[in-house]
PDB file of N, CA and C in Angstrom:
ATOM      1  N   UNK A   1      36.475  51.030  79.539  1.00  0.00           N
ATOM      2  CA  UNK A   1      37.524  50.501  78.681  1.00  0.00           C
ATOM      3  C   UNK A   1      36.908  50.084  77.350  1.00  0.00           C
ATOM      4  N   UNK A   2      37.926  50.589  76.206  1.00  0.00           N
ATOM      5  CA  UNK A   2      36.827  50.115  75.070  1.00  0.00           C
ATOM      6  C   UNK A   2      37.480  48.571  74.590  1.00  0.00           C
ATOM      7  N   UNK A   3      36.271  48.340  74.607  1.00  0.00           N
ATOM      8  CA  UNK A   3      36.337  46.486  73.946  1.00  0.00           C
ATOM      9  C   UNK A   3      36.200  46.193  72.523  1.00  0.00           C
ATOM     10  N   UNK A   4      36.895  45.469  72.522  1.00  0.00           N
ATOM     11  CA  UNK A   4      36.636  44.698  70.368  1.00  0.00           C
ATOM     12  C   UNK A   4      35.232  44.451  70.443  1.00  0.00           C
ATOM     13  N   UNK A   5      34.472  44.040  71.261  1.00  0.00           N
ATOM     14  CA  UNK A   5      33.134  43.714  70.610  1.00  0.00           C
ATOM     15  C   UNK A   5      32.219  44.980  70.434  1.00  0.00           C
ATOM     16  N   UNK A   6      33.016  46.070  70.954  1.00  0.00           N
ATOM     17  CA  UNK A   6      32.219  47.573  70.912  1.00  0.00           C
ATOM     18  C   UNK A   6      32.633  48.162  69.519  1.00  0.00           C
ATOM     19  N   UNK A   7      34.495  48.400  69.208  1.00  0.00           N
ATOM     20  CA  UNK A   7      34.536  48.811  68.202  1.00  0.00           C
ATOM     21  C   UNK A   7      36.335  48.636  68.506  1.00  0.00           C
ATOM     22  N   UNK A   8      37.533  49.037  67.713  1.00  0.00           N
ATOM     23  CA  UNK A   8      38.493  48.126  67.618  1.00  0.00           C
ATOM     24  C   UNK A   8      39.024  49.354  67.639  1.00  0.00           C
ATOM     25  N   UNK A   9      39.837  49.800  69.167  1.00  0.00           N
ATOM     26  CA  UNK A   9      40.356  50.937  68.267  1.00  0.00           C
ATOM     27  C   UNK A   9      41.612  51.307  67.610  1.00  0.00           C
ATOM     28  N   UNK A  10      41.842  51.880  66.569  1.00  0.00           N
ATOM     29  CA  UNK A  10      42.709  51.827  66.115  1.00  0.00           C
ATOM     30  C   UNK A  10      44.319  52.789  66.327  1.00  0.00           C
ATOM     31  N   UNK A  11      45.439  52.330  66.700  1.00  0.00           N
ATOM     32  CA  UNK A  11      46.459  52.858  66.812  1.00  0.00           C
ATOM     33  C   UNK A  11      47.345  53.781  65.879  1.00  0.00           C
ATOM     34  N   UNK A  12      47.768  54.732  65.823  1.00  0.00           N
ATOM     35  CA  UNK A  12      47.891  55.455  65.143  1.00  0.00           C
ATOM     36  C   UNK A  12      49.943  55.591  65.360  1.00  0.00           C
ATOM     37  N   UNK A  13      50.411  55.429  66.439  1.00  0.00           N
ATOM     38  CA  UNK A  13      51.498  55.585  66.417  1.00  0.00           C
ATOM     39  C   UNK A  13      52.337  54.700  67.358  1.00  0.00           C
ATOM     40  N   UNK A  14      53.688  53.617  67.341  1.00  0.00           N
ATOM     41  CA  UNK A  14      54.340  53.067  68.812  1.00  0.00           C
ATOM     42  C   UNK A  14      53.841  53.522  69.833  1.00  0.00           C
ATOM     43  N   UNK A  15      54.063  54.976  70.352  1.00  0.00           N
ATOM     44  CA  UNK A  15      53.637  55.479  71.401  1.00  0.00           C
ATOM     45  C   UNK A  15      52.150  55.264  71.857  1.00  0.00           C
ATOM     46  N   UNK A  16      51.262  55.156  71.460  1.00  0.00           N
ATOM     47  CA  UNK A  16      50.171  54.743  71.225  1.00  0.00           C
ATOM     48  C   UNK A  16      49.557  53.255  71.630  1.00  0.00           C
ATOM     49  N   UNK A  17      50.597  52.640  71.149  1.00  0.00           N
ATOM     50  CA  UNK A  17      50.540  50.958  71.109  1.00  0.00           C
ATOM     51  C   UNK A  17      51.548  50.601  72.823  1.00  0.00           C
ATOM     52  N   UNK A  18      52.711  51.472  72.698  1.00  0.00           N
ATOM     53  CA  UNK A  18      52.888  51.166  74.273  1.00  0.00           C
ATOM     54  C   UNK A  18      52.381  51.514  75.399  1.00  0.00           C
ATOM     55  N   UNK A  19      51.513  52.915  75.570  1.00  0.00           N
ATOM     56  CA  UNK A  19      50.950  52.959  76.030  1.00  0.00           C
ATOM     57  C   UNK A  19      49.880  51.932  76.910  1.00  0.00           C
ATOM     58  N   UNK A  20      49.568  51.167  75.524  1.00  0.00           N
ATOM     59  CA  UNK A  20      48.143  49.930  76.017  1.00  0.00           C
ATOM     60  C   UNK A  20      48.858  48.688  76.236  1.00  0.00           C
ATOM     61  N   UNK A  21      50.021  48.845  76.114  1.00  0.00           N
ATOM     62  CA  UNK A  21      50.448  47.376  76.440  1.00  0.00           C
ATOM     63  C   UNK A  21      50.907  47.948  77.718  1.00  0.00           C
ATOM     64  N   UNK A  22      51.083  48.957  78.102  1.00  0.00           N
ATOM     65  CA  UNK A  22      51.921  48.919  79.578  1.00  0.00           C
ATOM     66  C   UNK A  22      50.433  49.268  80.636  1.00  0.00           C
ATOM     67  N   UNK A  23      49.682  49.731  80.081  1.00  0.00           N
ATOM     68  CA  UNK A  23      47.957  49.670  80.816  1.00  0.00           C
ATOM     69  C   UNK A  23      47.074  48.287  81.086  1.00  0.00           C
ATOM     70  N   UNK A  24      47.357  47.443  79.776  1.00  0.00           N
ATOM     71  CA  UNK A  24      45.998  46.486  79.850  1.00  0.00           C
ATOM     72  C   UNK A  24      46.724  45.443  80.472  1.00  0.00           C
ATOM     73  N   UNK A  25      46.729  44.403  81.373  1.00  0.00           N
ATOM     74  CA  UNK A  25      47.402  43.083  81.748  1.00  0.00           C
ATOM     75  C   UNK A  25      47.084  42.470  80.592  1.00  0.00           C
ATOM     76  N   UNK A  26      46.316  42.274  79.696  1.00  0.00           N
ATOM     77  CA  UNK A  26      46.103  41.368  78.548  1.00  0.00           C
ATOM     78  C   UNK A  26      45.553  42.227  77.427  1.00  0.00           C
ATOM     79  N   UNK A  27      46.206  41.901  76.187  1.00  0.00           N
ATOM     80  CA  UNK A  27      45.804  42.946  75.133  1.00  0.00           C
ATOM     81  C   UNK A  27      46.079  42.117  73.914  1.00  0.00           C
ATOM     82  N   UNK A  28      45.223  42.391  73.279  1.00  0.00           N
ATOM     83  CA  UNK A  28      45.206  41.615  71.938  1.00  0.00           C
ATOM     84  C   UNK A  28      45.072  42.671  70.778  1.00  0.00           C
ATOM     85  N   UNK A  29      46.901  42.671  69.840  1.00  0.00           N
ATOM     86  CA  UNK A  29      46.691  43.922  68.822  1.00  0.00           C
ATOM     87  C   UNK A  29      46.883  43.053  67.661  1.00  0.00           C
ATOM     88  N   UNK A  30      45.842  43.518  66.933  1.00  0.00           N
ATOM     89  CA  UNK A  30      45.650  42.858  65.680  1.00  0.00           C
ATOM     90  C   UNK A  30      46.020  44.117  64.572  1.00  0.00           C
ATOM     91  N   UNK A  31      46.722  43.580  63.506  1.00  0.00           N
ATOM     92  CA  UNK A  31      47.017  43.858  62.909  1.00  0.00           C
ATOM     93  C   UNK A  31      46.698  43.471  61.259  1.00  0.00           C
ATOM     94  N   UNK A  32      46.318  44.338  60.421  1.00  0.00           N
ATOM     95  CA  UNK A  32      45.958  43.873  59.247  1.00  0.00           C
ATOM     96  C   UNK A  32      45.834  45.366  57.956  1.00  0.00           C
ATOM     97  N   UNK A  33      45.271  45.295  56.970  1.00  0.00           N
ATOM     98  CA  UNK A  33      45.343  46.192  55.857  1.00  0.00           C
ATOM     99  C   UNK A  33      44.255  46.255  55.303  1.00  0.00           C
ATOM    100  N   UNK A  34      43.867  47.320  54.816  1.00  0.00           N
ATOM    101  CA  UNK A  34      43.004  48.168  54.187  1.00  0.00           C
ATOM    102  C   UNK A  34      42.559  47.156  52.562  1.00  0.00           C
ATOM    103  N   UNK A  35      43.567  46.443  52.157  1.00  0.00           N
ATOM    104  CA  UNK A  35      43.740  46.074  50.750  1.00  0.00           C
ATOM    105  C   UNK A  35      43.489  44.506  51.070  1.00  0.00           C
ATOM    106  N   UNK A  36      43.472  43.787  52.279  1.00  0.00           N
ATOM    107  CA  UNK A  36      43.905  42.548  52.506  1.00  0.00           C
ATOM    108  C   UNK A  36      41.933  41.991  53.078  1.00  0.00           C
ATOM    109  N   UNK A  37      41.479  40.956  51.914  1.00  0.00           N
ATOM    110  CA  UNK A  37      40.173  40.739  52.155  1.00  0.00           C
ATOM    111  C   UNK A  37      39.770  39.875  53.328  1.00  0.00           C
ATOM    112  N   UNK A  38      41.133  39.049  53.330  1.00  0.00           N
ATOM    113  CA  UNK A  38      40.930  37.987  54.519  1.00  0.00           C
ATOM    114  C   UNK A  38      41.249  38.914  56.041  1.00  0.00           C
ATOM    115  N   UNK A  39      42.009  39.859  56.046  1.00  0.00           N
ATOM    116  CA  UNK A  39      42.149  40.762  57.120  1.00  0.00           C
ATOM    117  C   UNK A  39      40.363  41.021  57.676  1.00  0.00           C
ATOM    118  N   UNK A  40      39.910  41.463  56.510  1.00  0.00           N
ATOM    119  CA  UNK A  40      38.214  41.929  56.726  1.00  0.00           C
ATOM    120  C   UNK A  40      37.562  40.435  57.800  1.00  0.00           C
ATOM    121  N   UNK A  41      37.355  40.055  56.717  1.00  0.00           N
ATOM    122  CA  UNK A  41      36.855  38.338  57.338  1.00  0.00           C
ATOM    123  C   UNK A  41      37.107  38.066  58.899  1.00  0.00           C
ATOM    124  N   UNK A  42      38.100  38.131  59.140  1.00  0.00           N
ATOM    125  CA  UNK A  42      39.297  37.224  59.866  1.00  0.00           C
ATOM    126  C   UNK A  42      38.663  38.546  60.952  1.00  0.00           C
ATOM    127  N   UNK A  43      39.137  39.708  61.104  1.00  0.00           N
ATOM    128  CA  UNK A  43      38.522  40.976  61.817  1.00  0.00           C
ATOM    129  C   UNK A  43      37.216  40.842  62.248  1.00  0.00           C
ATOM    130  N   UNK A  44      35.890  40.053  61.807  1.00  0.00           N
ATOM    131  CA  UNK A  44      34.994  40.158  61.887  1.00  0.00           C
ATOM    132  C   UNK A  44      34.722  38.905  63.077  1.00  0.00           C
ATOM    133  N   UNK A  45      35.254  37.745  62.745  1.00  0.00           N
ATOM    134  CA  UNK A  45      35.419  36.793  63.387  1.00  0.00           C
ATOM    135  C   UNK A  45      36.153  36.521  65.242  1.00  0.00           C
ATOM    136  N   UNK A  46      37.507  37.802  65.065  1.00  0.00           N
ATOM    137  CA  UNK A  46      37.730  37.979  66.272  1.00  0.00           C
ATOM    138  C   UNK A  46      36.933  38.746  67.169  1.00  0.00           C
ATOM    139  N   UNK A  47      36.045  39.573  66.522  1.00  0.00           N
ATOM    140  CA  UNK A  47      35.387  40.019  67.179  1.00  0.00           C
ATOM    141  C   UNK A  47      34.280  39.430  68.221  1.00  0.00           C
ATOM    142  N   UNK A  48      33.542  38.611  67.587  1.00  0.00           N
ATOM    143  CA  UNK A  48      33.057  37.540  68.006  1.00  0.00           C
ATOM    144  C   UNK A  48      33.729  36.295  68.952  1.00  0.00           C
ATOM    145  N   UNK A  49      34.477  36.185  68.803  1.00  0.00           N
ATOM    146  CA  UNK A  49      35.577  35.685  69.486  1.00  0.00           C
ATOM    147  C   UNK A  49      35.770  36.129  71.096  1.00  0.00           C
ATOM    148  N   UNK A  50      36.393  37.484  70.809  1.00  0.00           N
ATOM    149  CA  UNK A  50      36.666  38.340  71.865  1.00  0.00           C
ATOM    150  C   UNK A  50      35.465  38.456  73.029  1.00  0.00           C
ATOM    151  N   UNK A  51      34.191  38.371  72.667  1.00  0.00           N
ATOM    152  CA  UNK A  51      32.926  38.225  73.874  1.00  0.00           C
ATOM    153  C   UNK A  51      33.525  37.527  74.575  1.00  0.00           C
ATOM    154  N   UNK A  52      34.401  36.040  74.988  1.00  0.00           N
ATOM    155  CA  UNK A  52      34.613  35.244  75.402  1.00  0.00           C
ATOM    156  C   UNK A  52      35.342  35.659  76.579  1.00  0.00           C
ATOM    157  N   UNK A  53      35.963  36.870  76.623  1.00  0.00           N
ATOM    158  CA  UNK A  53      37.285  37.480  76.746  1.00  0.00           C
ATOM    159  C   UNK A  53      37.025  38.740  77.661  1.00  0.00           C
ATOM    160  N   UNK A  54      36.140  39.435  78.306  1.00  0.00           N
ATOM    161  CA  UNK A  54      35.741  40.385  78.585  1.00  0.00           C
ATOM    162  C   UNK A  54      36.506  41.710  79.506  1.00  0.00           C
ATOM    163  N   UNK A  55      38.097  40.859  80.066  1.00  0.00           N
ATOM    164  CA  UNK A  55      38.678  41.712  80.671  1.00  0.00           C
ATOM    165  C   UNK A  55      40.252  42.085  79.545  1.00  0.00           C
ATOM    166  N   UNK A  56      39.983  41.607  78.179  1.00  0.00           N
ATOM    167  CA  UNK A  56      40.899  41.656  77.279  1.00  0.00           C
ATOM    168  C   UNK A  56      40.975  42.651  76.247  1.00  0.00           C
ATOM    169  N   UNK A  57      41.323  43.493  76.420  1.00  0.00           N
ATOM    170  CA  UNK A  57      41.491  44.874  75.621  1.00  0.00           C
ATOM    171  C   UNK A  57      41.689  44.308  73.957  1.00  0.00           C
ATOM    172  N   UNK A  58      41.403  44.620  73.023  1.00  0.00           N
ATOM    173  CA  UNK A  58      42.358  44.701  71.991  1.00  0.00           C
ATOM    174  C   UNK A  58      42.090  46.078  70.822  1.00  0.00           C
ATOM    175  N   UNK A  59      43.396  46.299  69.828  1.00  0.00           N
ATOM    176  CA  UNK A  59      43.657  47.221  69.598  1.00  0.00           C
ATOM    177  C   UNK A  59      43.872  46.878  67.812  1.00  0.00           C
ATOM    178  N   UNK A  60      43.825  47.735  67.031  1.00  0.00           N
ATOM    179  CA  UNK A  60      43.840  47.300  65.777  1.00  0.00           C
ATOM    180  C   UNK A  60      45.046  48.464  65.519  1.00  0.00           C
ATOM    181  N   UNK A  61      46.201  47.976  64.289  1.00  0.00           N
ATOM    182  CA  UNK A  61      47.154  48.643  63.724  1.00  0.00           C
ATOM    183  C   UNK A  61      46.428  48.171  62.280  1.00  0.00           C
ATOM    184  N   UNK A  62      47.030  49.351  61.504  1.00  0.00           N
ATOM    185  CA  UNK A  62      46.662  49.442  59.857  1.00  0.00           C
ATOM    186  C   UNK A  62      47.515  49.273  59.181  1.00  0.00           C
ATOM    187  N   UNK A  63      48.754  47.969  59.333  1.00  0.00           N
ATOM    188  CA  UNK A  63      49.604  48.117  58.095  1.00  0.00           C
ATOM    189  C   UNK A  63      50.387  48.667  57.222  1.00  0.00           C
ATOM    190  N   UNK A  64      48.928  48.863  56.228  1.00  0.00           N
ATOM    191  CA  UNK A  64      48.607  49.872  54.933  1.00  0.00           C
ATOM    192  C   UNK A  64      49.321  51.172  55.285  1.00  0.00           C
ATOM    193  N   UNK A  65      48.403  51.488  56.817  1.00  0.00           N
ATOM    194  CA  UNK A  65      48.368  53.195  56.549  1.00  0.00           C
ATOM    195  C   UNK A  65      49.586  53.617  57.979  1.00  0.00           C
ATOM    196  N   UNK A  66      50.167  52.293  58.508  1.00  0.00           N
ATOM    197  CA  UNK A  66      51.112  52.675  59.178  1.00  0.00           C
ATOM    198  C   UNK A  66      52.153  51.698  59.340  1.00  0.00           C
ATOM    199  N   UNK A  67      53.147  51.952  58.942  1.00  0.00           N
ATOM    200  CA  UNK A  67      54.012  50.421  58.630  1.00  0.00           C
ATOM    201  C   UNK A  67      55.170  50.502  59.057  1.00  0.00           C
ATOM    202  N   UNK A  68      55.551  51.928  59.755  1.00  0.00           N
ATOM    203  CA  UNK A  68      56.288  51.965  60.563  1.00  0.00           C
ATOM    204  C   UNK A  68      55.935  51.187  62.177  1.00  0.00           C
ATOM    205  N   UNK A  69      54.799  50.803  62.146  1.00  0.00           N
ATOM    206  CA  UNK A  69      54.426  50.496  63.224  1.00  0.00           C
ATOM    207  C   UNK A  69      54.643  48.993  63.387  1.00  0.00           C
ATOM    208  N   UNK A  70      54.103  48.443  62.188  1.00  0.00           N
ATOM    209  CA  UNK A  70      54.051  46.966  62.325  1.00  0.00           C
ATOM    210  C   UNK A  70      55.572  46.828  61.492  1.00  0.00           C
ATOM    211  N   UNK A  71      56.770  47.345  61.233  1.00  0.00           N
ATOM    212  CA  UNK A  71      58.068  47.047  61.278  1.00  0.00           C
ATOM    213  C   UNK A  71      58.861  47.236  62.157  1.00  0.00           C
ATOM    214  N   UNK A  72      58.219  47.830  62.975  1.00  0.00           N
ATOM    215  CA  UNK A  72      59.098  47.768  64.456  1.00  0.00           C
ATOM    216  C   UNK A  72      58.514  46.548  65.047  1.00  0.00           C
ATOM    217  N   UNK A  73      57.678  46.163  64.901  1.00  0.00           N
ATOM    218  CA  UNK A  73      57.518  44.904  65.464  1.00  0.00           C
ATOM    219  C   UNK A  73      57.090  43.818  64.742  1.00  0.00           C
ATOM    220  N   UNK A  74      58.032  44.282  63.785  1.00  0.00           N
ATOM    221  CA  UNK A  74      58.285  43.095  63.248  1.00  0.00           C
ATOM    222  C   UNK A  74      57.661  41.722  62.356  1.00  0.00           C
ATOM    223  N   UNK A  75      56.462  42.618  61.962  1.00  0.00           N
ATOM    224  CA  UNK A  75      55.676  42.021  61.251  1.00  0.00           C
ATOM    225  C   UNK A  75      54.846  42.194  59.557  1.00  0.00           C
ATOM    226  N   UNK A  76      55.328  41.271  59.302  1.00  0.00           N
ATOM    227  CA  UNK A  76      55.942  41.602  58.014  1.00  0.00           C
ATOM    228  C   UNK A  76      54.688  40.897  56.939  1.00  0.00           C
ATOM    229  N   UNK A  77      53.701  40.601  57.400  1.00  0.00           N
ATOM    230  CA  UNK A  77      52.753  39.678  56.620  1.00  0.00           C
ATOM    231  C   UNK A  77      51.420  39.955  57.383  1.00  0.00           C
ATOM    232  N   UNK A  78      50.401  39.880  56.726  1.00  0.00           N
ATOM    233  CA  UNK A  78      49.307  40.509  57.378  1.00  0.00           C
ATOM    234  C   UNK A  78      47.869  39.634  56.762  1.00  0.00           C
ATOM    235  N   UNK A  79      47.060  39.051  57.619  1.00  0.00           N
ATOM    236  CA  UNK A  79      46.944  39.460  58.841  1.00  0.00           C
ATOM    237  C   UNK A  79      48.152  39.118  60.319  1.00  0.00           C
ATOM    238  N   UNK A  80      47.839  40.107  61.156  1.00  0.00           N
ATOM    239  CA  UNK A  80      48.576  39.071  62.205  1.00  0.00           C
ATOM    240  C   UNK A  80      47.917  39.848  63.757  1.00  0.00           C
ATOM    241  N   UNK A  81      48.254  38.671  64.687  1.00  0.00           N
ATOM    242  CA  UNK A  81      47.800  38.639  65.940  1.00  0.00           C
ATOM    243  C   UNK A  81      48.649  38.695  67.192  1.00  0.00           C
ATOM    244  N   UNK A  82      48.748  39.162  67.895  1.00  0.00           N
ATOM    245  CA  UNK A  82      50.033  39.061  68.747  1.00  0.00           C
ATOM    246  C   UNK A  82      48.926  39.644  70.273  1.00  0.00           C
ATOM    247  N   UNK A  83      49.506  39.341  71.072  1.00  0.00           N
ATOM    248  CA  UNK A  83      48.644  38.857  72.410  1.00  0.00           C
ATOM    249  C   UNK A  83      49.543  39.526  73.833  1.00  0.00           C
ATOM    250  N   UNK A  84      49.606  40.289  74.377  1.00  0.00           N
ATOM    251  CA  UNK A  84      50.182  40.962  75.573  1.00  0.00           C
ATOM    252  C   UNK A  84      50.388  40.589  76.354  1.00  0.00           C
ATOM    253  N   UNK A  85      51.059  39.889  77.436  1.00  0.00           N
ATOM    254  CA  UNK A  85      50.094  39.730  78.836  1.00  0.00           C
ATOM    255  C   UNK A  85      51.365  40.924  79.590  1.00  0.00           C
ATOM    256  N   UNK A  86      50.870  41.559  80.749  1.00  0.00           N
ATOM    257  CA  UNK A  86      51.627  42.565  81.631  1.00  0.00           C
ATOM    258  C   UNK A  86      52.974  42.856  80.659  1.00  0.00           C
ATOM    259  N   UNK A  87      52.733  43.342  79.867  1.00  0.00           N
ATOM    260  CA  UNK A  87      53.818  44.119  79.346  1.00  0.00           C
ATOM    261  C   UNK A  87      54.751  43.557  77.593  1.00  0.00           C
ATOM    262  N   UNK A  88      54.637  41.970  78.474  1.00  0.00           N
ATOM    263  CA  UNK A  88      55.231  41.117  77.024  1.00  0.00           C
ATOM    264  C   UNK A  88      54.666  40.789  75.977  1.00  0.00           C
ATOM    265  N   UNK A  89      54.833  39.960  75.103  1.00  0.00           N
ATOM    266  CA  UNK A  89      54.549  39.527  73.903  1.00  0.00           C
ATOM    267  C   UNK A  89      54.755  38.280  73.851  1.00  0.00           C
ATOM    268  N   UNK A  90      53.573  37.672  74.427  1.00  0.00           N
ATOM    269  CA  UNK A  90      53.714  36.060  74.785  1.00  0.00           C
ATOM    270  C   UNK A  90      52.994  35.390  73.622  1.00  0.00           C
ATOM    271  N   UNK A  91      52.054  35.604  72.936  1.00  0.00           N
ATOM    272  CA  UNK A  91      51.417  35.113  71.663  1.00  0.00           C
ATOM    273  C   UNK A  91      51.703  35.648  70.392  1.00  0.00           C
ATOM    274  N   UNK A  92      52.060  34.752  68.770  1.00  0.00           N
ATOM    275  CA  UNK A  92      52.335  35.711  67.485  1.00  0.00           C
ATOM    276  C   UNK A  92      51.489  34.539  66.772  1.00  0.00           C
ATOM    277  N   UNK A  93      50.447  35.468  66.253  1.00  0.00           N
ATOM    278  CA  UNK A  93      50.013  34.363  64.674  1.00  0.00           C
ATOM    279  C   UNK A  93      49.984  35.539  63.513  1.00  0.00           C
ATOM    280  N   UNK A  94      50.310  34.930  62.481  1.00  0.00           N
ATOM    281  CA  UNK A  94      49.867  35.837  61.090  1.00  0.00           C
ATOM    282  C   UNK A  94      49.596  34.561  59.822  1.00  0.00           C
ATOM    283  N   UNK A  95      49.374  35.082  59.139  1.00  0.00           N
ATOM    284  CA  UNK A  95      49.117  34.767  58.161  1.00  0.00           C
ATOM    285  C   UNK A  95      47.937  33.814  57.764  1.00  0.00           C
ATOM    286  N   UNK A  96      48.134  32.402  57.833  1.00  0.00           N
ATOM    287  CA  UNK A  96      47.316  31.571  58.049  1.00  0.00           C
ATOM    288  C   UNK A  96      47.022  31.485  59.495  1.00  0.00           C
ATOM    289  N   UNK A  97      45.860  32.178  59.859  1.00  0.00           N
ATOM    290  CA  UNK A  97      45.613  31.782  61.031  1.00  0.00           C
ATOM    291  C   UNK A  97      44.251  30.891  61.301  1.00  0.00           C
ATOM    292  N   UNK A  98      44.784  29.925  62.524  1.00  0.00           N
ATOM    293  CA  UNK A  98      43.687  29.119  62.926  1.00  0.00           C
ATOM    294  C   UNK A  98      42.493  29.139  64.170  1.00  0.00           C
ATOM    295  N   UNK A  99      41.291  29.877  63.655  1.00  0.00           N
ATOM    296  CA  UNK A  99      40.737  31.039  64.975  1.00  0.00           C
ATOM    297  C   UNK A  99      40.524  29.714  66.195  1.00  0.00           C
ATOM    298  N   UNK A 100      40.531  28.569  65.352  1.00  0.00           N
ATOM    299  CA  UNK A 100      39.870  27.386  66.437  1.00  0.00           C
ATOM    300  C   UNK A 100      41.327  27.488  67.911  1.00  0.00           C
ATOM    301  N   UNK A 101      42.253  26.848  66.994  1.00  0.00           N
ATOM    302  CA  UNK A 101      43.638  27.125  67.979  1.00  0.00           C
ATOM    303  C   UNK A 101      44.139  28.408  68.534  1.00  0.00           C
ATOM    304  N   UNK A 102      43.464  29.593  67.675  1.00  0.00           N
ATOM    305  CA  UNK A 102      44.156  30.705  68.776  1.00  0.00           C
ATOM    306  C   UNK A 102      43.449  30.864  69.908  1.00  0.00           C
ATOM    307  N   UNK A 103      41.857  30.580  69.218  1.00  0.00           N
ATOM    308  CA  UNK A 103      41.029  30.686  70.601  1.00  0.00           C
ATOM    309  C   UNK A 103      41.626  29.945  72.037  1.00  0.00           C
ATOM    310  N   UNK A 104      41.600  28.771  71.724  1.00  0.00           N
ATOM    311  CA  UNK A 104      42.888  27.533  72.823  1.00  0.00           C
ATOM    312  C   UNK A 104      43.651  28.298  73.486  1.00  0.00           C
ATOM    313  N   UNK A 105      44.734  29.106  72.709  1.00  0.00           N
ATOM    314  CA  UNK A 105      45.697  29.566  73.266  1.00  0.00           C
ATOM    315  C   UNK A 105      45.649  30.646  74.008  1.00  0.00           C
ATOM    316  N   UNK A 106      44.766  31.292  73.477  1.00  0.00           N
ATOM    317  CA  UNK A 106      44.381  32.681  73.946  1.00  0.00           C
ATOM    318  C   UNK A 106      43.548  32.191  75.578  1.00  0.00           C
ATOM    319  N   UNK A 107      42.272  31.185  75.946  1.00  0.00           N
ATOM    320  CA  UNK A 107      42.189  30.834  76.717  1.00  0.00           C
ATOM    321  C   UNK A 107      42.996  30.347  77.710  1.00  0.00           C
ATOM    322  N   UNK A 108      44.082  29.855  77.452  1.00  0.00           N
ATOM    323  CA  UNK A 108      44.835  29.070  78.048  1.00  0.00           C
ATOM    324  C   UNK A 108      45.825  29.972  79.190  1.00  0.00           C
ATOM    325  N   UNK A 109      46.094  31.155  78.245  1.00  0.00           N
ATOM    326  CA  UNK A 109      46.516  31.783  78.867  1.00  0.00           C
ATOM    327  C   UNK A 109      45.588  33.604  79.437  1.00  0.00           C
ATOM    328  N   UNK A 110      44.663  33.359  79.289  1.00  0.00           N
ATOM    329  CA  UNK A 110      43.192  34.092  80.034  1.00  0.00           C
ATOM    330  C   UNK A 110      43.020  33.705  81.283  1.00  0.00           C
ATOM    331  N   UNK A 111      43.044  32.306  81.340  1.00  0.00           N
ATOM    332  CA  UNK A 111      42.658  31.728  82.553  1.00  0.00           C
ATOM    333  C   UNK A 111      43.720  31.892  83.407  1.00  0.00           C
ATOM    334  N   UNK A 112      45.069  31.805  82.971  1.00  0.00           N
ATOM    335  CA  UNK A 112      46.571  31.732  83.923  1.00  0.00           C
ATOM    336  C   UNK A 112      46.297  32.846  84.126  1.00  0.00           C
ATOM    337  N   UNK A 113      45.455  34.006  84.125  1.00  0.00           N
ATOM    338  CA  UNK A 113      46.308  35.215  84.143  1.00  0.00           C
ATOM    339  C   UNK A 113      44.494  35.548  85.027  1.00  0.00           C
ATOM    340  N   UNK A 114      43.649  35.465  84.739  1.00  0.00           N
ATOM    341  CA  UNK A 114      42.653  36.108  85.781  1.00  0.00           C
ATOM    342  C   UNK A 114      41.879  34.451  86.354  1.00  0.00           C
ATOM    343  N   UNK A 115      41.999  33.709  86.222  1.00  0.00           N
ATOM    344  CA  UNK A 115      41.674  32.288  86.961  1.00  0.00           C
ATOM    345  C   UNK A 115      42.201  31.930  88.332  1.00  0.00           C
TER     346      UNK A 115
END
């Protein structure tokens, strides 16, 4: 399974993105742009992050270069984070995000789900 701390991979179409949400019990798709510096930053950081996380898939969408993707779901500001568990969409951060508190949350519900 490929992991964020290996390399992020990137989604190219819905079909694509449902696919991994109906595969991974926990999936973390991040979303961000080509043009957006704090996207870079912020990308670099979850990565690091994600070690923590080792049975947690995540998936990167491009915004920029696909925006049909992130307007179907609805996301309209970038960066942003949104979190899977078996199928749903139980976590949303964008914009200002706080890696200290997503980490929290993201644990919180890591542990409910393989603890």
């Amino acid at each position: 399974m490929l992991r964020v701390g290996d390399v992020m991979q990137c989604l190219t179409s819905m079909e694509e993105l449902d696919k991994e949400v109906l595969e991974n019990p926990m999936l973390l798709v991040y979303s961000s742009g080509g043009m957006c510096s704090v996207c870079t930053v912020l990308k670099g950081k979850v990565k690091i992050m994600m070690h923590k996380y080792p049975k947690m898939k995540a998936v990167e969408i491009d915004g920029d270069e696909h925006p049909e993707i992130t307007s179907q779901l609805s996301i309209f500001t970038l960066p942003a984070i949104a979190i899977y568990i078996n199928g749903k969409e139980v976590l949303r951060e964008a914009r200002n995000i706080s890696l200290e508190l997503l980490d929290e949350k993201i644990s919180r519900l890591y542990d409910l789900l393989y603890n």
